[in-house]
Protein backbone atom coordinates (compact mmCIF):
# COMPACT_ATOMS: atom_id res chain seq x y z
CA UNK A 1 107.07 181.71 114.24
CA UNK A 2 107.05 182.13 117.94
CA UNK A 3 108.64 179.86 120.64
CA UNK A 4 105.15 178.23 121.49
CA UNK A 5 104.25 177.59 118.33
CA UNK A 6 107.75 175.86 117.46
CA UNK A 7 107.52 173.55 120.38
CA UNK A 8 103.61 172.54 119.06
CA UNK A 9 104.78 171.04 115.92
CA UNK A 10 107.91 169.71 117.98
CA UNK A 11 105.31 167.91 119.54
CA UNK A 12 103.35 166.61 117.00
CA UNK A 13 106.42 165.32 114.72
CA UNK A 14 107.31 163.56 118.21
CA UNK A 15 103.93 162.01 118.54
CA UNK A 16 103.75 161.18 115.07
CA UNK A 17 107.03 159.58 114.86
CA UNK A 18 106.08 157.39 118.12
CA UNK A 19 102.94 156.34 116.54
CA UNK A 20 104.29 155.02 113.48
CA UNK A 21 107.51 153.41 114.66
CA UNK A 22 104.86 151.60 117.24
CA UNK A 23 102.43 150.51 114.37
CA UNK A 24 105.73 149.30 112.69
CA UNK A 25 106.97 147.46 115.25
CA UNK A 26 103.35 145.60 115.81
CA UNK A 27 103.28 144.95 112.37
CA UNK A 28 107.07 144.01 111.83
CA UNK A 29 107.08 139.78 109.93
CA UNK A 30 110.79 138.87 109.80
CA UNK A 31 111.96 136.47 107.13
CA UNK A 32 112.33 133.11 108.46
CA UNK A 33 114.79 130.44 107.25
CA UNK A 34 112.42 127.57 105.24
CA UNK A 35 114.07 125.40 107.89
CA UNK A 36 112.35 127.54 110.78
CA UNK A 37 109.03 126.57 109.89
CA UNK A 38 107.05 124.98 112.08
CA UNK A 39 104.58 122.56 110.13
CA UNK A 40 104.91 119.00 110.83
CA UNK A 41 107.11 117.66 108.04
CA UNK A 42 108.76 120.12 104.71
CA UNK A 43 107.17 118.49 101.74
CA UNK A 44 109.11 117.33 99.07
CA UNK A 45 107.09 117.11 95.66
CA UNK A 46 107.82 114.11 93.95
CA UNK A 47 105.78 112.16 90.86
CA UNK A 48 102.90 112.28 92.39
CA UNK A 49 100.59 109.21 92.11
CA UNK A 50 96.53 109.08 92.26
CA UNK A 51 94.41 106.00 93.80
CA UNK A 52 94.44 104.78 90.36
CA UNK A 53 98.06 104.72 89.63
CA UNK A 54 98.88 102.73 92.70
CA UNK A 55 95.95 100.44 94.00
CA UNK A 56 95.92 98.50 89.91
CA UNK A 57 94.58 94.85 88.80
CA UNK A 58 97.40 92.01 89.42
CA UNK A 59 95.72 89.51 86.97
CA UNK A 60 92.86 88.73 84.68
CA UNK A 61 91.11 85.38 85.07
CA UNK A 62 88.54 83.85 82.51
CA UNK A 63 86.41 80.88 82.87
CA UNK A 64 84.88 79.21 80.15
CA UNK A 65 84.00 75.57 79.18
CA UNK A 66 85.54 74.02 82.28
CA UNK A 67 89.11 75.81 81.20
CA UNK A 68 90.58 78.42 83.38
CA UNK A 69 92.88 81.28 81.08
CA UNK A 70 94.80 84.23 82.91
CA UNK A 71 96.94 87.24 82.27
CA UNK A 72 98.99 89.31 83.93
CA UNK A 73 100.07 91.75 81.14
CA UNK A 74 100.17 95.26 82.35
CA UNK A 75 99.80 96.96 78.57
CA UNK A 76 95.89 94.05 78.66
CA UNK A 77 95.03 94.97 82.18
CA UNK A 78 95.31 98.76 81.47
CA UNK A 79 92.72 98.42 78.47
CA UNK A 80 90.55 96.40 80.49
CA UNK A 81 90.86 98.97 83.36
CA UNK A 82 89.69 101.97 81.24
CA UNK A 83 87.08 100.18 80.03
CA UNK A 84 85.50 99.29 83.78
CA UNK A 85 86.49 102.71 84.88
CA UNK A 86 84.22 104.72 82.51
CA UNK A 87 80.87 102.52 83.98
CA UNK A 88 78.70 103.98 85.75
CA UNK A 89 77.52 102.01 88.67
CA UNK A 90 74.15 102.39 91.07
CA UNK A 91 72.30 100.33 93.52
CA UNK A 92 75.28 98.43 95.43
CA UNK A 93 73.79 96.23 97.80
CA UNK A 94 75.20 93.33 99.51
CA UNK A 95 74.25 89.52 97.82
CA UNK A 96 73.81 86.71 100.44
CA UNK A 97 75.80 83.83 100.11
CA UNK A 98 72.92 81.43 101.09
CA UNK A 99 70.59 83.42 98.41
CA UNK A 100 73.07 82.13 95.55
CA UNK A 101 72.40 78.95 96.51
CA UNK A 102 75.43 77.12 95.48
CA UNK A 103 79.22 77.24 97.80
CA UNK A 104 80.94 80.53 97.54
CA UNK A 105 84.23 79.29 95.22
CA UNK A 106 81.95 77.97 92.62
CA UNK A 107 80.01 81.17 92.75
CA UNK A 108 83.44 83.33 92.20
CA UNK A 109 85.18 80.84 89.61
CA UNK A 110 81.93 80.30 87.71
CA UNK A 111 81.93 79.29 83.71
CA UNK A 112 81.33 82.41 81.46
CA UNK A 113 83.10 84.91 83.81
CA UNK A 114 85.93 87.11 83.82
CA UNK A 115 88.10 87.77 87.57
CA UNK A 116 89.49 90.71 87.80
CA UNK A 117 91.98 90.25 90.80
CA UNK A 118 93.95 92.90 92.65
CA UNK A 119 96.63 92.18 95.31
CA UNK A 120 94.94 92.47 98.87
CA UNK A 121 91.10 94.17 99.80
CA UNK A 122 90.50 97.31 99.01
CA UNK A 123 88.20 99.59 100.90
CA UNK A 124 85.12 100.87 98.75
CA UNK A 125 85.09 104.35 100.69
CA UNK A 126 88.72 104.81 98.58
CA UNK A 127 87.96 103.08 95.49
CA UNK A 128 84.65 104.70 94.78
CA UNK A 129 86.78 107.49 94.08
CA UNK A 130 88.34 106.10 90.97
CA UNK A 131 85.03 103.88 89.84
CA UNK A 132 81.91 106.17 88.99
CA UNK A 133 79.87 105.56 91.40
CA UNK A 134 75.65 107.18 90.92
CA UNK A 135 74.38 105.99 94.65
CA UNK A 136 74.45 108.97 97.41
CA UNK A 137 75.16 106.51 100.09
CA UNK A 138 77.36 103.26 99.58
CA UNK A 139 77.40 100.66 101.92
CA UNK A 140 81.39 99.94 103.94
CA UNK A 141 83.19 97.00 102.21
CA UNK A 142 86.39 95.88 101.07
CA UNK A 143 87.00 93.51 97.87
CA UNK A 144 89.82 91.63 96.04
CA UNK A 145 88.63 91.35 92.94
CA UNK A 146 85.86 92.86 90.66
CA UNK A 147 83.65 89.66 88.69
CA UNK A 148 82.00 90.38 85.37
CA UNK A 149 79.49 87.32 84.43
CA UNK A 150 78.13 86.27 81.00
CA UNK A 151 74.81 84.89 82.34
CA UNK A 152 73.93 87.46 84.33
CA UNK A 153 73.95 90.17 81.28
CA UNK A 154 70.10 90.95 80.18
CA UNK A 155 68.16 93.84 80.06
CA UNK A 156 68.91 97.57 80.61
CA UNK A 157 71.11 96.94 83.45
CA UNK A 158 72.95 94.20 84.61
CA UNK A 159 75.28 93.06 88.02
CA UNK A 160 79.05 93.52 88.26
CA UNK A 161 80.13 91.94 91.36
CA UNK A 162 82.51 93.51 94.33
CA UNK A 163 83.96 89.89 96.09
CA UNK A 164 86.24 89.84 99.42
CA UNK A 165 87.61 86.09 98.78
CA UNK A 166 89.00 85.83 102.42
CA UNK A 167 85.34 87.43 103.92
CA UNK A 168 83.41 85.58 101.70
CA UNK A 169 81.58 88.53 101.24
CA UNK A 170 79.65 89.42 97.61
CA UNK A 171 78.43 93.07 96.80
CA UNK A 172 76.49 93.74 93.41
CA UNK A 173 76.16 97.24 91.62
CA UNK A 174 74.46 97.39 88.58
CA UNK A 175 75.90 98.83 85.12
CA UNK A 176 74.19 99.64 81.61
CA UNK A 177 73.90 96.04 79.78
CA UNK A 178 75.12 97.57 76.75
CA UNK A 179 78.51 98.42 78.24
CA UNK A 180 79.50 94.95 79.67
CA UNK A 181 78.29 92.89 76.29
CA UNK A 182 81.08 95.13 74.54
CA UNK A 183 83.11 94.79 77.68
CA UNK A 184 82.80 90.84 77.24
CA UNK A 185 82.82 91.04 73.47
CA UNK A 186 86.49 92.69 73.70
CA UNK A 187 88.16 90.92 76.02
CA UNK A 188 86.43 87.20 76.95
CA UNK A 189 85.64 86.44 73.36
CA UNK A 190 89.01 84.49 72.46
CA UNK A 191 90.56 85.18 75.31
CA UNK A 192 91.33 81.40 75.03
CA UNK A 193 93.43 81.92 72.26
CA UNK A 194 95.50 84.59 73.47
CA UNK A 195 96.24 83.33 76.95
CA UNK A 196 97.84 79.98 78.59
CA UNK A 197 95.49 77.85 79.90
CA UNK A 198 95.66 77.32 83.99
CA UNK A 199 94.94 74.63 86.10
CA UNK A 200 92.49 75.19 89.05
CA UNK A 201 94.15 73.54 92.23
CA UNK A 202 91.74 73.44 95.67
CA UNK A 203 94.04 74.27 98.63
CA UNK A 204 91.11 73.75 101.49
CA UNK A 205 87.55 74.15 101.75
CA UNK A 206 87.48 77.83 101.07
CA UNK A 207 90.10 78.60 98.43
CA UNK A 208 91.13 77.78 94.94
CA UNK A 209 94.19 78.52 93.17
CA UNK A 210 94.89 78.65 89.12
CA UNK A 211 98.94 77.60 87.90
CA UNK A 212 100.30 77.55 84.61
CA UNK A 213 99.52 74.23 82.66
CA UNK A 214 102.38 74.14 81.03
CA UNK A 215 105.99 75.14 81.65
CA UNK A 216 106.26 78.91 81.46
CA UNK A 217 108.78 81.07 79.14
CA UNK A 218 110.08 84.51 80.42
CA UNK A 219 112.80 86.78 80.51
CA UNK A 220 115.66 87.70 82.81
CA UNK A 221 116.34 91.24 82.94
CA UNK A 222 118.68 94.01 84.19
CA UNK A 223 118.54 96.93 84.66
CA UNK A 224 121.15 100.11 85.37
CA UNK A 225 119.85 101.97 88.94
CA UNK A 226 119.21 105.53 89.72
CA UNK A 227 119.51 106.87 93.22
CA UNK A 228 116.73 109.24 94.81
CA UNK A 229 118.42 112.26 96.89
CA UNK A 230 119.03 111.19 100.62
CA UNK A 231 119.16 115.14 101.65
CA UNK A 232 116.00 115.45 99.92
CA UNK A 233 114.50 112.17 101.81
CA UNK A 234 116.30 114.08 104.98
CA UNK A 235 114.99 117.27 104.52
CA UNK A 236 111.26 115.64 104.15
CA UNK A 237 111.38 113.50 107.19
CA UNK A 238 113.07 115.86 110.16
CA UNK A 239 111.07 118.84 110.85
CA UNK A 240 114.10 120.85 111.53
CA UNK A 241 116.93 119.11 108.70
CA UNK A 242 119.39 121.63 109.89
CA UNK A 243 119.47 120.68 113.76
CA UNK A 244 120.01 116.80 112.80
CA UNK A 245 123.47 115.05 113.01
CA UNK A 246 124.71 112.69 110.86
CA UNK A 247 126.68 109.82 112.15
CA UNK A 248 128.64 107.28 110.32
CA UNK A 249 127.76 103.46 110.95
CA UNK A 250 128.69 99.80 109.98
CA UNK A 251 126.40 99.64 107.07
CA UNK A 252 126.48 103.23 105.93
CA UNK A 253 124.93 106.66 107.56
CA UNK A 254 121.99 107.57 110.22
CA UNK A 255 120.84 110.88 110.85
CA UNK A 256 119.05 112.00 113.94
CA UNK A 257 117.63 114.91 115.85
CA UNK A 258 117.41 113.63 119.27
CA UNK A 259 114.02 111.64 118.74
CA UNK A 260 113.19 110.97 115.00
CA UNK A 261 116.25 108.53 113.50
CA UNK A 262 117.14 107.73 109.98
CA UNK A 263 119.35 104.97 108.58
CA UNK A 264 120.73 104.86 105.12
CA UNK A 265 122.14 101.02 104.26
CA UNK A 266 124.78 101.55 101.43
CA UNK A 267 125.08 97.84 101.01
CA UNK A 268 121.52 97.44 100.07
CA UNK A 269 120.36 100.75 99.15
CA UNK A 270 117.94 101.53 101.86
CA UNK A 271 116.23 103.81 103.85
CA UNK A 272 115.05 102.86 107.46
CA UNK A 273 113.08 105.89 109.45
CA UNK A 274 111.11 105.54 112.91
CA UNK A 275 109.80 107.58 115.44
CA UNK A 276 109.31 105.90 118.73
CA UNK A 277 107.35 108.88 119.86
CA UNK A 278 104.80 107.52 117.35
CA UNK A 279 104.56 103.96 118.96
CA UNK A 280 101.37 104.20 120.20
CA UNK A 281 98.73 103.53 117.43
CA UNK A 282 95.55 105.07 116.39
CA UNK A 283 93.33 103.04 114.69
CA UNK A 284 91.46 104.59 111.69
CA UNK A 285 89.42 102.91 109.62
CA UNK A 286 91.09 101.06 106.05
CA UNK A 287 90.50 103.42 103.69
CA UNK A 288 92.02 107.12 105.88
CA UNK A 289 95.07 104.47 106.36
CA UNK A 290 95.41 103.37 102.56
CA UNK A 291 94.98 107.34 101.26
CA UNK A 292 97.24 108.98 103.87
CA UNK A 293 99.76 106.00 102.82
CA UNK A 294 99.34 107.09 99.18
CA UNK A 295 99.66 111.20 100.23
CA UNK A 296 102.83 110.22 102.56
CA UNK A 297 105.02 108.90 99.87
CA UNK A 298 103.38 111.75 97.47
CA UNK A 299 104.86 114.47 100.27
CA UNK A 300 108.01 113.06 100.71
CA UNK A 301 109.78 112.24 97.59
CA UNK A 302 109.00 108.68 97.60
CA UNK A 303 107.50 107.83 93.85
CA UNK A 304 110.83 108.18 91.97
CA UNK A 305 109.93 105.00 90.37
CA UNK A 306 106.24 104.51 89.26
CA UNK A 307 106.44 100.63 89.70
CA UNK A 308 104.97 100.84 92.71
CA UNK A 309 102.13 99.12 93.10
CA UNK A 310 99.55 98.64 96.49
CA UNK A 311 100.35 95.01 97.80
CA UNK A 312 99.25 94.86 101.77
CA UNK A 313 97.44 96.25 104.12
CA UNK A 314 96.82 95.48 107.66
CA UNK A 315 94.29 97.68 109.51
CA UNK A 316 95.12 95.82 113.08
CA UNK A 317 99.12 96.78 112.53
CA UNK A 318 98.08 100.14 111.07
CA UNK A 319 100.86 98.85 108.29
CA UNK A 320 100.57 99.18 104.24
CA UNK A 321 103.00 97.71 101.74
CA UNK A 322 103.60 98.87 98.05
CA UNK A 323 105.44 96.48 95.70
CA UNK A 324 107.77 96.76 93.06
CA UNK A 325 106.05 94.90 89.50
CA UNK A 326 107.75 94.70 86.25
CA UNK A 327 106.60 93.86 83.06
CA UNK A 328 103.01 92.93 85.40
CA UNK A 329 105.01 90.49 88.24
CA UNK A 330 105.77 90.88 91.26
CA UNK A 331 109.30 91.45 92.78
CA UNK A 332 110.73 90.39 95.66
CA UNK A 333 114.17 90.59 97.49
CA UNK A 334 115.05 89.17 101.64
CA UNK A 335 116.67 92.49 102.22
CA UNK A 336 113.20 94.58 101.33
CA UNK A 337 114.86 95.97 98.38
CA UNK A 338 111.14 95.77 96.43
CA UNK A 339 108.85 97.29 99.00
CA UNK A 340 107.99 100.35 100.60
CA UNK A 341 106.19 100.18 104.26
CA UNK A 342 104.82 102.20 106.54
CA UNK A 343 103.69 101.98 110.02
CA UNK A 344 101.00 104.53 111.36
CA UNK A 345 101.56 105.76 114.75
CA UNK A 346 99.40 107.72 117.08
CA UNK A 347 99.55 110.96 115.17
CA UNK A 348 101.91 110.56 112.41
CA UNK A 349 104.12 108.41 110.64
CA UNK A 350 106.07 105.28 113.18
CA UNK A 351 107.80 103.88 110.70
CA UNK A 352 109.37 104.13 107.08
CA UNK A 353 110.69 101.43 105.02
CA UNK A 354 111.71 101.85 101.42
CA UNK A 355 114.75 101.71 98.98
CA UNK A 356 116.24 105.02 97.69
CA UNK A 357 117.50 103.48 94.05
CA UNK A 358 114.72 103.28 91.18
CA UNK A 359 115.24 100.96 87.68
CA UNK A 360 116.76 103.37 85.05
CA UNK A 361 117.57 101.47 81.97
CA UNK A 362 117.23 97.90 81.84
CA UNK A 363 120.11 95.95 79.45
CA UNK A 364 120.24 94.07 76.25
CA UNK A 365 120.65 91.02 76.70
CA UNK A 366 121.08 87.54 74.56
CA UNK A 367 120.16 84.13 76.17
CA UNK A 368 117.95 85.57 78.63
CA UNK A 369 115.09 84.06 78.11
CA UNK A 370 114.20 80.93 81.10
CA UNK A 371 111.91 78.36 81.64
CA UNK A 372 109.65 78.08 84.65
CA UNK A 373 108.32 74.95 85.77
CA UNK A 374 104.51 74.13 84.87
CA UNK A 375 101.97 75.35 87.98
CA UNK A 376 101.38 71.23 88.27
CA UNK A 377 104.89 70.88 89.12
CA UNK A 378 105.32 73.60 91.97
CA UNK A 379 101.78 71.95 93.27
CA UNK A 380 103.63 68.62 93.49
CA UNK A 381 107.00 70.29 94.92
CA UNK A 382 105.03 71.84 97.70
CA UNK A 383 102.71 69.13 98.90
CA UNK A 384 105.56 66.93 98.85
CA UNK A 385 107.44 69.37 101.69
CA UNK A 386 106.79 68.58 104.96
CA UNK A 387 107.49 71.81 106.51
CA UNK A 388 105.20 73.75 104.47
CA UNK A 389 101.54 72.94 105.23
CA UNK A 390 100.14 72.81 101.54
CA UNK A 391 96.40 73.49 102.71
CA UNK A 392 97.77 76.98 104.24
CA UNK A 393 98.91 78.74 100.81
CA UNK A 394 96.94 81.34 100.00
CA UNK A 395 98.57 82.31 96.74
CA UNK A 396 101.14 81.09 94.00
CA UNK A 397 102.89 83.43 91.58
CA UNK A 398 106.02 84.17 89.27
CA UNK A 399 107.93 86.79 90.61
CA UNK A 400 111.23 88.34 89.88
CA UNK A 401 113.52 87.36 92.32
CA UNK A 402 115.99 91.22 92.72
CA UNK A 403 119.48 90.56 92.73
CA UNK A 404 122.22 93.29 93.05
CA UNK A 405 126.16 93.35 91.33
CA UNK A 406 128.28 95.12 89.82
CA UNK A 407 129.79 95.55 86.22
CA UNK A 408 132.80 95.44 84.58
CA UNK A 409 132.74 99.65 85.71
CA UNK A 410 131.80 99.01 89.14
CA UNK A 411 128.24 100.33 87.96
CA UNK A 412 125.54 98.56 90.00
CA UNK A 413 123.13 96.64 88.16
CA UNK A 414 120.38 94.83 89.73
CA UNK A 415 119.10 91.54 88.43
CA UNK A 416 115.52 90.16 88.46
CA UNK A 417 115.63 86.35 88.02
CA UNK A 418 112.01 84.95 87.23
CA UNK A 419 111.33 82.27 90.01
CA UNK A 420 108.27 80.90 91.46
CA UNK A 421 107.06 81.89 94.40
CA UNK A 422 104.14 81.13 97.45
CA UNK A 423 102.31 83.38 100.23
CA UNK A 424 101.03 81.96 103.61
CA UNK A 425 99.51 85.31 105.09
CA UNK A 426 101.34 88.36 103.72
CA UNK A 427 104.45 86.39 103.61
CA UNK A 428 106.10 85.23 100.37
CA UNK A 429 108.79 82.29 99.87
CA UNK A 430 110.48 80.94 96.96
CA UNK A 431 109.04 77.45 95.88
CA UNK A 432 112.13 75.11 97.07
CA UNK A 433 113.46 73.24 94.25
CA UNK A 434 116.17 71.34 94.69
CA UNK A 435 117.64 69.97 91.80
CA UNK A 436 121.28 71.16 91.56
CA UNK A 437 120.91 73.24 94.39
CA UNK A 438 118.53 75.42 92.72
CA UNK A 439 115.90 77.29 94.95
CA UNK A 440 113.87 79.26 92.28
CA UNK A 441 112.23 77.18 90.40
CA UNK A 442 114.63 77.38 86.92
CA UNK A 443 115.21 74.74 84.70
């Protein structure tokens, strides 16, 4: 091989070589830390709940022969809810008030119906995708509860009835007759032996409310508490976990990166996140702000306890509220120990309320059974008060009042005391009884 030759495939192997570590250097991905990332928040799988699991009945109302009956049992609501969720429903139109020629109340409490009431409206755009729904187009609404009526059964098809109570607004779809005479055969028929009998109390013009008869019996119960992982709430929240600082304070920890802050409450088990950057609000319509709500929690380890149920929504305060139920009641606690809220900002999330414990085991217990005063009796206790104006309650319920302590092993139990409650707005108070001292409502 001669000297020119020798110095061409120098050459080459140079050029070569060049190329190559180039291309590799053009080409070159390192391996990021998962912390590195740059999306928006690091999601967290938890149990994740559909539209279904979370926006759920509250109660069933029936009306026949001038007597009011209602339930509130979870295991009777979920039977009734599989049935309505296999219709099929089609032409949903709006009803006129005027065209029904009678007041609106009368027209939603009527004999020979069945109520079936859920906690706050509910926009159809969300809900149509649980209910099975034939129509291409479906007009915007939100509803409270979902009215089945005996009369209006005949023929092929027959109306099922979407009512806003506060709008006094009435939407019909129509649903194969056949289905809602064995709907109405399973669950009306004797319904008046199976459930107490409630008494139908008008507040004001535009609203009636159903109480127990009679005095009620339930159960106290307690329960042992889990705790969800505050690193893992940590981690879903900050978009960079490891540049955030934690800082000791009175009530227990907060953790911030400069803008974002977190505070974890040790005495009451809770979790307190805001943004200010957020502030600002963009309004989107009910139903993007109910399903982001839902996806939120579902991204950020939030369902650790499945007895969360939809409660409030406010479209003005861009601001949803799940609840804590048990055994089908509501619960309710001053510190927030029961709810989970959120606050939509401009882009993202403003504000995060919730607590980071979840009911494990509940406890045996002997004795525990109370007795509620009648619905006629809280009636009487409230109009009697003269700082609560009577014709402004909008709702009266049991509830479980949440109560935390400790054992005889320094385990912390919580307690949920049945007491009887009322809502003005989206506020709840305990019915003030005073006898003894007592505040809930216990005999």
């Amino acid at each position: 091989m001669n000297f020119e030759r020798a110095k061409s495939i120098i050459l080459i192997i140079l050029v070569g070589t060049s190329i190559f570590l180039t291309w590799s250097i053009w080409t070159y991905e390192p391996e990021y830390d998962l912390f590195e990332q740059s999306s928006e928040f690091i999601k967290i799988k938890s149990d994740v709940q559909i539209v279904s699991d979370v926006i759920k009945p509250v109660s069933i109302l029936f009306h026949g022969n001038g007597q009011h009956f209602k339930t509130s049992n979870p295991v009777e609501i979920n039977e009734m809810e599989k049935e309505f969720l296999q219709w099929r429903f089609s032409g949903i139109k709006e009803v006129s008030v005027k065209r029904l020629q009678r007041k609106f109340d009368d027209f939603v409490h009527e004999d020979g119906s069945i109520e079936i009431e859920f906690a706050d409206d509910i926009p159809i755009a969300l809900y149509k995708t649980v209910l099975k729904i034939t129509d291409t187009e479906v007009p915007g609404f939100s509803f409270d509860r979902i009215i089945i009526k005996q009369k209006d059964i005949s023929g092929n098809e027959s109306a099922v009835y979407f009512v806003s109570y506060d709008q006094e607004k009435i939407y019909q779809g129509m649903v194969d007759s056949k289905k809602l005479r064995n709907f109405m055969d399973s669950f009306y028929r004797g319904s008046y032996d199976k459930h107490p009998e409630y008494t139908a109390e008008t507040i004001n013009s535009k609203r009636t409310l159903f109480v127990p008869e009679n005095p009620v019996e339930i159960n106290r119960l307690e329960y042992y508490i889990d705790y969800l992982d505050i690193g893992n709430l940590k981690n879903a929240l900050f978009t960079y976990p490891k540049f955030v600082r934690q800082e000791p304070v009175s009530v227990g920890e907060e953790y911030t990166d400069g803008t974002r802050l977190m505070t974890v409450n040790k005495e009451n088990y809770l979790i307190s996140y805001i943004n200010p950057a957020q502030k600002r609000k963009l309004f989107g319509n009910s139903s993007d702000l109910l399903q982001k709500s839902i996806n939120f929690i579902n991204d950020h380890d939030g369902w650790e306890d499945n007895n969360y149920r939809f409660a409030y929504m406010s479209e003005n305060e861009q601001r949803v509220v799940f609840r804590l139920f048990v055994n089908g009641y509501p619960a309710f606690n001053e510190s927030g120990m029961t709810e989970i809220e959120q606050i939509w900002g401009k882009e993202e999330i403003y504000s995060y309320d919730r607590p980071y414990f979840s009911l494990a085991s509940v406890l045996p217990s002997e004795g525990s059974e109370m007795t509620l005063k009648s619905g006629r009796e809280v009636l009487n206790q409230l109009k009697s008060k003269d700082n609560i104006d009577f014709k402004s309650v909008e709702d009266i319920s049991i509830g479980y009042r949440l109560n935390k302590s400790l054992d005889s092993k320094l385990v912390t139990l919580v307690t949920l005391d049945p007491t009887w409650y009322y809502r003005v707005g989206d506020k709840w108070f305990i019915v003030p009884f005073e006898e003894g001292g007592d505040q809930s409502g216990l005999e």
